[in-house]
PDB file of N, CA and C in Angstrom:
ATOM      1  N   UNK A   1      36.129  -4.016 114.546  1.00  0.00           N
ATOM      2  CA  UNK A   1      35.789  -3.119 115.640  1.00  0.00           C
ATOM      3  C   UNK A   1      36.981  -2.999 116.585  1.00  0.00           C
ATOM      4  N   UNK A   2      36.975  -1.984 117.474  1.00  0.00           N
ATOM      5  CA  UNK A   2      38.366  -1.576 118.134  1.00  0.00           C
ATOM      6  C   UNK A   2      38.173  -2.417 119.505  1.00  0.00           C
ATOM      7  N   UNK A   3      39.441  -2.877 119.792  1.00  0.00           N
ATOM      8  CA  UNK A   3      38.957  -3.872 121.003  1.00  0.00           C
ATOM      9  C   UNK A   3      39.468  -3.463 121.949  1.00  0.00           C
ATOM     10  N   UNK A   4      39.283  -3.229 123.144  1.00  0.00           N
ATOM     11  CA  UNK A   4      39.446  -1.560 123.818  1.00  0.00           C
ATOM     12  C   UNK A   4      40.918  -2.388 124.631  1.00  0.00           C
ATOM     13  N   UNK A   5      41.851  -1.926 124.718  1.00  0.00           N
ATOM     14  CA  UNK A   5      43.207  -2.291 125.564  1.00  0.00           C
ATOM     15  C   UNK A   5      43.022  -2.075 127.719  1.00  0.00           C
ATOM     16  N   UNK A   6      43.619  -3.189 128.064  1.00  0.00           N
ATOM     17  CA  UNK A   6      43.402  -2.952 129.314  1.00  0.00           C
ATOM     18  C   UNK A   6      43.722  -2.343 130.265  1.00  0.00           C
ATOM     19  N   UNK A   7      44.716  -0.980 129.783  1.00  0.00           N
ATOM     20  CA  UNK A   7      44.948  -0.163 130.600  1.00  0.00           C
ATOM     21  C   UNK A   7      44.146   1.191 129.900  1.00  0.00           C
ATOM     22  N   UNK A   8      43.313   1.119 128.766  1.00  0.00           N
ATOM     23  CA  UNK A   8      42.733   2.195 128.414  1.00  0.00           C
ATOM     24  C   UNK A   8      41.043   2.304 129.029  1.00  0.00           C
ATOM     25  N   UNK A   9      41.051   1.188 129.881  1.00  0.00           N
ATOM     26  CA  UNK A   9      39.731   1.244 130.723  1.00  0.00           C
ATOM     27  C   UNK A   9      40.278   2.657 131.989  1.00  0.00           C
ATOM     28  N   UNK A  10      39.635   2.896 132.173  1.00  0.00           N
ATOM     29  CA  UNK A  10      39.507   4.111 133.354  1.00  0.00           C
ATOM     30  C   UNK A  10      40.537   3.566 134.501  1.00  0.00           C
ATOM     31  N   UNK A  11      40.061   2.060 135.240  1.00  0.00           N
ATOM     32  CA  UNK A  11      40.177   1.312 136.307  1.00  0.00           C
ATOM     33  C   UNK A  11      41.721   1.060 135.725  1.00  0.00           C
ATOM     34  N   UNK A  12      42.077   0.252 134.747  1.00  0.00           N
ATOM     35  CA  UNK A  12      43.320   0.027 134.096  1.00  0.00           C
ATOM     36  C   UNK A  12      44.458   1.076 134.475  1.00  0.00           C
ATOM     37  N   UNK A  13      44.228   2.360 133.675  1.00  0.00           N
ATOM     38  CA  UNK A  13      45.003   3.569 133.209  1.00  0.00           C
ATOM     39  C   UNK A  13      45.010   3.897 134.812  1.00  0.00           C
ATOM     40  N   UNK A  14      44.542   3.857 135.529  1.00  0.00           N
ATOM     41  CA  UNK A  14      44.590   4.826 137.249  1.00  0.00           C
ATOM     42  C   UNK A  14      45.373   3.806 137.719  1.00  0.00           C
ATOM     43  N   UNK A  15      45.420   2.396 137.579  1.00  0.00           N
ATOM     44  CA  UNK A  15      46.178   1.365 138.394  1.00  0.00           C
ATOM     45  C   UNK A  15      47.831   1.181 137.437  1.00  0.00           C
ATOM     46  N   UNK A  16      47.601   1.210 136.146  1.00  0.00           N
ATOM     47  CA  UNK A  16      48.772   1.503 135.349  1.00  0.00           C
ATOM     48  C   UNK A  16      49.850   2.783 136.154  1.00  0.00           C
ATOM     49  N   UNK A  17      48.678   3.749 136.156  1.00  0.00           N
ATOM     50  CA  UNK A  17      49.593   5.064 136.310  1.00  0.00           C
ATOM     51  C   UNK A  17      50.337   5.335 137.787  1.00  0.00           C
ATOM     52  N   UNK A  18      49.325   4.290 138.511  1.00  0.00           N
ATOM     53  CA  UNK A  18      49.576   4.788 139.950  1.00  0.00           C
ATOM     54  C   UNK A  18      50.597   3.701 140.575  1.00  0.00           C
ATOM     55  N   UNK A  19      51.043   2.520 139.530  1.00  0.00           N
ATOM     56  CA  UNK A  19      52.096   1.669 139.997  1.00  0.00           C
ATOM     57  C   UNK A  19      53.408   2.505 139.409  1.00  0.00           C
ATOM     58  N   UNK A  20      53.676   3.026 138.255  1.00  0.00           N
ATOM     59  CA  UNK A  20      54.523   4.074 137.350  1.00  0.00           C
ATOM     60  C   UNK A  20      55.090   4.891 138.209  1.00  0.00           C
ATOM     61  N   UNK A  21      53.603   5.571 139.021  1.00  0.00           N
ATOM     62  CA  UNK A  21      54.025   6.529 139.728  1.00  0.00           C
ATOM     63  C   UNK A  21      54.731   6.499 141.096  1.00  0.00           C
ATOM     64  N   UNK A  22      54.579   4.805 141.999  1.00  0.00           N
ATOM     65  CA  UNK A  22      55.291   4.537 142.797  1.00  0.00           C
ATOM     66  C   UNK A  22      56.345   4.006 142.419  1.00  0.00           C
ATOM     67  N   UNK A  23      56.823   3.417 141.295  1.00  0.00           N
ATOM     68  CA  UNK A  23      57.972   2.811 141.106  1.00  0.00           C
ATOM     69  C   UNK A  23      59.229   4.737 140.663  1.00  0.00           C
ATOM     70  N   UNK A  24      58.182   5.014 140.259  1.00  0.00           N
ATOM     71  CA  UNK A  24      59.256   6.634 140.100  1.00  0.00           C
ATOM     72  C   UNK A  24      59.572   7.127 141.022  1.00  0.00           C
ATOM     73  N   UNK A  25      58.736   7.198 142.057  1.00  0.00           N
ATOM     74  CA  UNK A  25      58.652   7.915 143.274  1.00  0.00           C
ATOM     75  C   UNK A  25      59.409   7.509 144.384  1.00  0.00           C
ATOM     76  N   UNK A  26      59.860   5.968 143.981  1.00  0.00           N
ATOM     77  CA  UNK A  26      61.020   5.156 145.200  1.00  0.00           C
ATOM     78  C   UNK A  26      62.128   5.421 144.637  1.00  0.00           C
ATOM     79  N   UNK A  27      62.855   5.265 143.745  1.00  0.00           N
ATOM     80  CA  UNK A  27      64.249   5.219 143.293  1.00  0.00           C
ATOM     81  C   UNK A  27      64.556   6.495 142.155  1.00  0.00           C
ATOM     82  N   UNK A  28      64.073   7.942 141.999  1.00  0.00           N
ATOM     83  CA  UNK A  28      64.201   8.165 140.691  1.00  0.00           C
ATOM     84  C   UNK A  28      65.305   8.624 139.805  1.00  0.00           C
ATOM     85  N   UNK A  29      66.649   8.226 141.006  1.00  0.00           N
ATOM     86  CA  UNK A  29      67.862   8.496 140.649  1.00  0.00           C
ATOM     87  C   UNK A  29      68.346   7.319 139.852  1.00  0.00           C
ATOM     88  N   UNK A  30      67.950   6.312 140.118  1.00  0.00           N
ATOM     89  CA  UNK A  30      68.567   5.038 139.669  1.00  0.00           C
ATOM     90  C   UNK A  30      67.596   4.186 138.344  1.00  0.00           C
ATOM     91  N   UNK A  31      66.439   5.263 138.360  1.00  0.00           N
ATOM     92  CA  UNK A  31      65.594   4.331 137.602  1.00  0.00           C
ATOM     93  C   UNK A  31      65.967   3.757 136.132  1.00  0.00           C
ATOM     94  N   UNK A  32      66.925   4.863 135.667  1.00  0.00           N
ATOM     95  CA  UNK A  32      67.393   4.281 134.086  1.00  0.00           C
ATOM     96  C   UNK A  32      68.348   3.125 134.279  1.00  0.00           C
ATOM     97  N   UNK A  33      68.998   3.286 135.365  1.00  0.00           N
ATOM     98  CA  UNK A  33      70.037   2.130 136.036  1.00  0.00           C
ATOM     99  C   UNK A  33      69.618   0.771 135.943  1.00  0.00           C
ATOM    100  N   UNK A  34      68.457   0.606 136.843  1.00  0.00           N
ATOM    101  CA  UNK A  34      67.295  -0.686 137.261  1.00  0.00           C
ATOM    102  C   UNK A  34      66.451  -0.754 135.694  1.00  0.00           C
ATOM    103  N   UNK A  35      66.269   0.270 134.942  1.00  0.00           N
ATOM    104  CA  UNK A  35      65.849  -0.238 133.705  1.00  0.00           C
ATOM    105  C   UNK A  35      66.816  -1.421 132.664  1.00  0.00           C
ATOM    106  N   UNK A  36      68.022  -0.921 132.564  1.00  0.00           N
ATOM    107  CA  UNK A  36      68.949  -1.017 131.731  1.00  0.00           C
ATOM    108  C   UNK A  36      69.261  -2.482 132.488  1.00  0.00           C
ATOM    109  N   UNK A  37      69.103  -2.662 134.141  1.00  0.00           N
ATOM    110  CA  UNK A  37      69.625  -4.033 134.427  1.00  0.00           C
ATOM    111  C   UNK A  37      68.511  -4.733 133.927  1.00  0.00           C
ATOM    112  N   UNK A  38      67.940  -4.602 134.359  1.00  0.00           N
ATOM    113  CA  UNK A  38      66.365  -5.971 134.065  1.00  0.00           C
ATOM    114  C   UNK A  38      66.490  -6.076 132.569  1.00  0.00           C
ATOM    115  N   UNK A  39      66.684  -5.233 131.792  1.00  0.00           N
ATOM    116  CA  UNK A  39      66.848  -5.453 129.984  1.00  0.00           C
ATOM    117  C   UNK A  39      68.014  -6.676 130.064  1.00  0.00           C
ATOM    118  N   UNK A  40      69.032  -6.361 130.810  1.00  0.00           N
ATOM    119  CA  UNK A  40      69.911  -7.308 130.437  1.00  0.00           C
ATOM    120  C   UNK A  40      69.941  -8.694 130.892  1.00  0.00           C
ATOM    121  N   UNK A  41      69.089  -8.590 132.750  1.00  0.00           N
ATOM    122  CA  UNK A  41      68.672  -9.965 133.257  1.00  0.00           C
ATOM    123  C   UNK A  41      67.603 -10.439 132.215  1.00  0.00           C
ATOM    124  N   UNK A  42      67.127  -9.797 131.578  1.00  0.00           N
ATOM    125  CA  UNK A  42      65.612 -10.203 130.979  1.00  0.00           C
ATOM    126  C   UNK A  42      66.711 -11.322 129.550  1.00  0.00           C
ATOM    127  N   UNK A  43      67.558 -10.966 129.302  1.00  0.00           N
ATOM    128  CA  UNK A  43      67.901 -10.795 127.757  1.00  0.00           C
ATOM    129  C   UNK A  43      68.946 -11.993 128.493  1.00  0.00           C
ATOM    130  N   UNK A  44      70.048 -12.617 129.214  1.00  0.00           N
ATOM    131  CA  UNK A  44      70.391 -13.432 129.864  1.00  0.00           C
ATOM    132  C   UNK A  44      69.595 -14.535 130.130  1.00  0.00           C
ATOM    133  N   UNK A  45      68.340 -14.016 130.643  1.00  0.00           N
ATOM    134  CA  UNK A  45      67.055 -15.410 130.687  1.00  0.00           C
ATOM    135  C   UNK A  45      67.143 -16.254 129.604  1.00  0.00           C
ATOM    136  N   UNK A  46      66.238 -15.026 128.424  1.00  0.00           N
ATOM    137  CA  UNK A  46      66.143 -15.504 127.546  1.00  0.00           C
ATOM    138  C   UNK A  46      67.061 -16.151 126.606  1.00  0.00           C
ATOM    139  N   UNK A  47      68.741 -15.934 126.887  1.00  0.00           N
ATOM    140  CA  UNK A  47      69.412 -16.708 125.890  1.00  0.00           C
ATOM    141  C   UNK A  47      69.600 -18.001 127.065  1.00  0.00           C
ATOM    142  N   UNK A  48      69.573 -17.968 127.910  1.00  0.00           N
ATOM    143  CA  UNK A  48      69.865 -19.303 128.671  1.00  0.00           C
ATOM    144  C   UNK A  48      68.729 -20.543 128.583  1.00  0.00           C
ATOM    145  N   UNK A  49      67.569 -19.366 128.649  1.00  0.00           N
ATOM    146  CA  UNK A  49      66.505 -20.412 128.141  1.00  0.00           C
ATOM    147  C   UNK A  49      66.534 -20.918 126.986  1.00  0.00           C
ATOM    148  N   UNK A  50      67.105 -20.680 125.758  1.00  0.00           N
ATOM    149  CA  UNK A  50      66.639 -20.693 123.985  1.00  0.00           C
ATOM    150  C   UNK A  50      67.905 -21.171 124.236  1.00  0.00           C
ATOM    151  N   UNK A  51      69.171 -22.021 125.195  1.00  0.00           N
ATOM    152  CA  UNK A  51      70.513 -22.659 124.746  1.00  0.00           C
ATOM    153  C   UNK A  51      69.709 -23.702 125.206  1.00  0.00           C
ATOM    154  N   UNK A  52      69.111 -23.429 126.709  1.00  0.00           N
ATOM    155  CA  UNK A  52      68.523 -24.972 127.241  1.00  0.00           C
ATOM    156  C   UNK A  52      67.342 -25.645 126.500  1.00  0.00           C
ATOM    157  N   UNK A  53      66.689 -25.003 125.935  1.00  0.00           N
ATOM    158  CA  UNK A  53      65.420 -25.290 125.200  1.00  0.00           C
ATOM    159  C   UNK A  53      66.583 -26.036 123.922  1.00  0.00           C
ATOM    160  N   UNK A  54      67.403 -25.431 123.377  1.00  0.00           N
ATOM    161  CA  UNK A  54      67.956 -26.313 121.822  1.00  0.00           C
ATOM    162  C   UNK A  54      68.467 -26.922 122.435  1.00  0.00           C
ATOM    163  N   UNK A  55      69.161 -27.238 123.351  1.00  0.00           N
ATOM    164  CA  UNK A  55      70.087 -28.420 123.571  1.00  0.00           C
ATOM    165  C   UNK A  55      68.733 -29.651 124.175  1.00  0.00           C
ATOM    166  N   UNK A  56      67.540 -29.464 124.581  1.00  0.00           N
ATOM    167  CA  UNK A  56      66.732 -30.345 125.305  1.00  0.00           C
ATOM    168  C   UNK A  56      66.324 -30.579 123.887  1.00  0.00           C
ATOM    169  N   UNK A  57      66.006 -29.840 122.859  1.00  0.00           N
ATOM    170  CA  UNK A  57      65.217 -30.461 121.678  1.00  0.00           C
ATOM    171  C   UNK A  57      66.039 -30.900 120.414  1.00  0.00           C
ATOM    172  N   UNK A  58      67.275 -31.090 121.171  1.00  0.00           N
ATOM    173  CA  UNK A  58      67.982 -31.783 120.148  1.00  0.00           C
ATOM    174  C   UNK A  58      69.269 -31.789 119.669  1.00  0.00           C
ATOM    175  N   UNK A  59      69.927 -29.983 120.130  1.00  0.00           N
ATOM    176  CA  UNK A  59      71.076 -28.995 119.630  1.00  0.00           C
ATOM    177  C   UNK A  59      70.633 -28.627 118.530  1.00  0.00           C
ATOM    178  N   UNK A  60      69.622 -27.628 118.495  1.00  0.00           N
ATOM    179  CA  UNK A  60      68.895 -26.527 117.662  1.00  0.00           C
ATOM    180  C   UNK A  60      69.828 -25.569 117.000  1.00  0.00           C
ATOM    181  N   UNK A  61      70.576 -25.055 118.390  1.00  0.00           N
ATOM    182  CA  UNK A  61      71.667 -24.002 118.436  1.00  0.00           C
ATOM    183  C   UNK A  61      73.170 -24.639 117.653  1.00  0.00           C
ATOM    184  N   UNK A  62      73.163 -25.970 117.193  1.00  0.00           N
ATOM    185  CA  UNK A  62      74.664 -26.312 116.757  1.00  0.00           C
ATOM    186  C   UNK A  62      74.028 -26.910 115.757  1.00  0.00           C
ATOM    187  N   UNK A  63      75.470 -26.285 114.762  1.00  0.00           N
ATOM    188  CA  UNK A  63      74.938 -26.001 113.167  1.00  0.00           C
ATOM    189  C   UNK A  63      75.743 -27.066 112.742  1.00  0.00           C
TER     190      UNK A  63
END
């Protein structure tokens, strides 16, 4: 059976759309800008985390 997603509730999709629509509505010159950074802070996290995580569990990362 289809298990309904939580922004495809009514309440969801209006609070989805209406945060979308303020985050567009503050910056929309820069928004591909602020996209493209957070991809890369996001992607920096994650390798700093997955060096500190192998080096805490052992040196995962050294072959």
């Amino acid at each position: 059976m289809h298990r309904a997603n939580v922004f495809e509730t009514p309440r969801g999709r209006s609070a989805w759309s209406r945060a979308i629509n303020i985050i567009n509505s503050t910056q929309p010159a820069r928004r591909q800008q602020d996209a493209y950074l957070a991809i890369l802070l996001a992607a920096m996290v994650f390798v700093y985390l997955g060096v500190w995580l192998g080096d805490w569990l052992g040196g995962f990362w050294s072959f």
